[in-house]
Protein backbone atom coordinates (compact mmCIF):
# COMPACT_ATOMS: atom_id res chain seq x y z
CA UNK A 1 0.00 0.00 0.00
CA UNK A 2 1.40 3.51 -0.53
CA UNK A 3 2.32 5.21 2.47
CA UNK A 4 3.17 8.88 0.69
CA UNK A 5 0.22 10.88 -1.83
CA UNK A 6 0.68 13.81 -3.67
CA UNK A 7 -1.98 16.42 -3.53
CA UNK A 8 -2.05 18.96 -6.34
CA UNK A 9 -4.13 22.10 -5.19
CA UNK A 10 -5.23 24.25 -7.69
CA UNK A 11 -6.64 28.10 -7.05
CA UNK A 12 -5.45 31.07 -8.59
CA UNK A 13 -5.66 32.93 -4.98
CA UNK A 14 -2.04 32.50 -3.66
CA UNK A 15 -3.52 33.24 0.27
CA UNK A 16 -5.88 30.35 -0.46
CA UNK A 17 -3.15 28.44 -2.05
CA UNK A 18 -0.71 28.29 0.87
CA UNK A 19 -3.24 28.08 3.52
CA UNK A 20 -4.60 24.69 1.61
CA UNK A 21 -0.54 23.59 1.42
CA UNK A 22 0.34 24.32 5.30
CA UNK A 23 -2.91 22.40 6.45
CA UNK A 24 -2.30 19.46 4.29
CA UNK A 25 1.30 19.12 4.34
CA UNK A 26 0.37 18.93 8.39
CA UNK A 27 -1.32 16.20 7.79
CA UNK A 28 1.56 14.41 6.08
CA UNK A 29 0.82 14.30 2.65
CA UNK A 30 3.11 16.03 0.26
CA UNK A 31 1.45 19.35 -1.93
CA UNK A 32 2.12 20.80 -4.81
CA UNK A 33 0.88 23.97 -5.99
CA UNK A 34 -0.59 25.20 -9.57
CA UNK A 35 -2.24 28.84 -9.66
CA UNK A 36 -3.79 28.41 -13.18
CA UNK A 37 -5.29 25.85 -15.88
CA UNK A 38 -1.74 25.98 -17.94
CA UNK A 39 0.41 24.61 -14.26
CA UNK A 40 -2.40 22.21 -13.62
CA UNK A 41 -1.88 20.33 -17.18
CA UNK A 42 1.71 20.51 -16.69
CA UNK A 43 1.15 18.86 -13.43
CA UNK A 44 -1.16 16.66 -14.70
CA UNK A 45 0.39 15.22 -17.69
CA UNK A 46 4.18 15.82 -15.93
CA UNK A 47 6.46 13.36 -14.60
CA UNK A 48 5.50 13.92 -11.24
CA UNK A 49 2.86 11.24 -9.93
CA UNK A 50 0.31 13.12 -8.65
CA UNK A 51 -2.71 11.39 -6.31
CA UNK A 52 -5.56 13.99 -6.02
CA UNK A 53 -6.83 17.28 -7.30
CA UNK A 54 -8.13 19.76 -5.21
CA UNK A 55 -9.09 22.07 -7.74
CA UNK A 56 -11.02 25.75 -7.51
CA UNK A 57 -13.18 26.61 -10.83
CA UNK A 58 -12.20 30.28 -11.25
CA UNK A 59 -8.78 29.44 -13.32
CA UNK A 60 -7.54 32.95 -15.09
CA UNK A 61 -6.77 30.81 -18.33
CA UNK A 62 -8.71 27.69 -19.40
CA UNK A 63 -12.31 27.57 -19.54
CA UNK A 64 -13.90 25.08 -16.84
CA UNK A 65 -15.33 22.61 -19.61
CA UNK A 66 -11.75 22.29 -21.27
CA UNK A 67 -10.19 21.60 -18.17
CA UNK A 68 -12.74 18.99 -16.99
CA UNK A 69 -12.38 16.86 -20.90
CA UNK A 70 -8.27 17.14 -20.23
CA UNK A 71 -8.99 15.58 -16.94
CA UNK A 72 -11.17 13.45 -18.82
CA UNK A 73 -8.86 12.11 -21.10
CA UNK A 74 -6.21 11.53 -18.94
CA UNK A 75 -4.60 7.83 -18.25
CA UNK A 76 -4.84 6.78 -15.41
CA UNK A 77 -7.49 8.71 -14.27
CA UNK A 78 -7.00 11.51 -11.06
CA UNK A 79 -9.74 11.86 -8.20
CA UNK A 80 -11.02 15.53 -8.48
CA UNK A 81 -12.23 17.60 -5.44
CA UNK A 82 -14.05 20.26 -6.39
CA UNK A 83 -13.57 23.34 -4.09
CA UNK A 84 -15.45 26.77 -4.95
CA UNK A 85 -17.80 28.63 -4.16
CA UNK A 86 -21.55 27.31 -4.42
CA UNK A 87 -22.52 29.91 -7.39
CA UNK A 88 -19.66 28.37 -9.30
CA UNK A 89 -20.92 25.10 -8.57
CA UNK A 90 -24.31 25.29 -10.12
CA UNK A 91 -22.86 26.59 -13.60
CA UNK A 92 -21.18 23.34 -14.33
CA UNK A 93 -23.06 20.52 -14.68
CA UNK A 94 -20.39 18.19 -15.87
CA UNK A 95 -18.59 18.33 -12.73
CA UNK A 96 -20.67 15.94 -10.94
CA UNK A 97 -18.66 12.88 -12.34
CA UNK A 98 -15.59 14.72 -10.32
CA UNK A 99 -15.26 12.81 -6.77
CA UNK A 100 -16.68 15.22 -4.35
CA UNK A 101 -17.31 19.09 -4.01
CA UNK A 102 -16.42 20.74 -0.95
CA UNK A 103 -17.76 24.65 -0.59
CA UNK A 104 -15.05 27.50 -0.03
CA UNK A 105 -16.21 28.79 3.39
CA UNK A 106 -14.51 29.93 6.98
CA UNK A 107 -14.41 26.34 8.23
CA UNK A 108 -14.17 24.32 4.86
CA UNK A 109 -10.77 22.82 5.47
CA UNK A 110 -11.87 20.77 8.04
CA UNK A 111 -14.51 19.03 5.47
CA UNK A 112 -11.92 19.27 3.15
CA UNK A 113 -9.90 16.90 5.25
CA UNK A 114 -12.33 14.79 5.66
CA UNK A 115 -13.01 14.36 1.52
CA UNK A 116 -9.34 13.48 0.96
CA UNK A 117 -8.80 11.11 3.95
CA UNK A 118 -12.12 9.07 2.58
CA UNK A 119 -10.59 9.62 -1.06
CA UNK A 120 -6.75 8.31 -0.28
CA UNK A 121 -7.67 6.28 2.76
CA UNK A 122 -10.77 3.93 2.16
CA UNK A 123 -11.72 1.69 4.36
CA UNK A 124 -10.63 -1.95 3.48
């Protein structure tokens, strides 16, 4: 079993960013950072081995449905958590094939948490 994940979080708000990066990284998992759609292909189709996405909607540079068929096509597929705000939610129907949604608010980190430890972590 794998004992080390890489999280990619993606949200063009550096604040949000690093504040994402410092609570997961406490929690042991290594974090990598992309603050648009161009960084999260390279990411994504990169070298690196990447084991989640925790992706915000609002990227400056690649429209929502173009990101969603690159994440699509890629092999082997990447669990997608959805974290945004609710009004971005409803605009993009296509998103509900992504793993879970978690809303930006004050005290979403703690769901957050929660999402990825279910997502890496399943009970056996």
């Amino acid at each position: 079993m794998k004992e080390e994940y890489t999280i990619l979080i993606a949200d063009r708000n550096r604040r949000v960013r690093e504040f994402l990066k410092r609570e997961i990284e406490a929690d042991g998992y290594w974090v990598r950072l992309a603050r648009n759609g161009q960084e999260i292909i390279n990411y994504l189709y990169g070298h690196e081995s990447i084991d989640l996405l925790i992706l915000d909607l609002d990227q400056p540079d690649i429209s929502v449905s173009g990101l969603f068929q690159k994440l699509e096509n890629r092999i082997p597929s990447i669990p997608v958590v959805i974290h945004s705000f609710l009004s971005d939610y409803v605009q993009y129907p296509q998103m509900m094939n992504m793993n879970a949604l978690v809303e930006k608010n004050g005290s979403s980190i703690d769901q957050l948490k929660k999402v990825i430890t279910k997502i890496l972590h399943p009970p056996v």
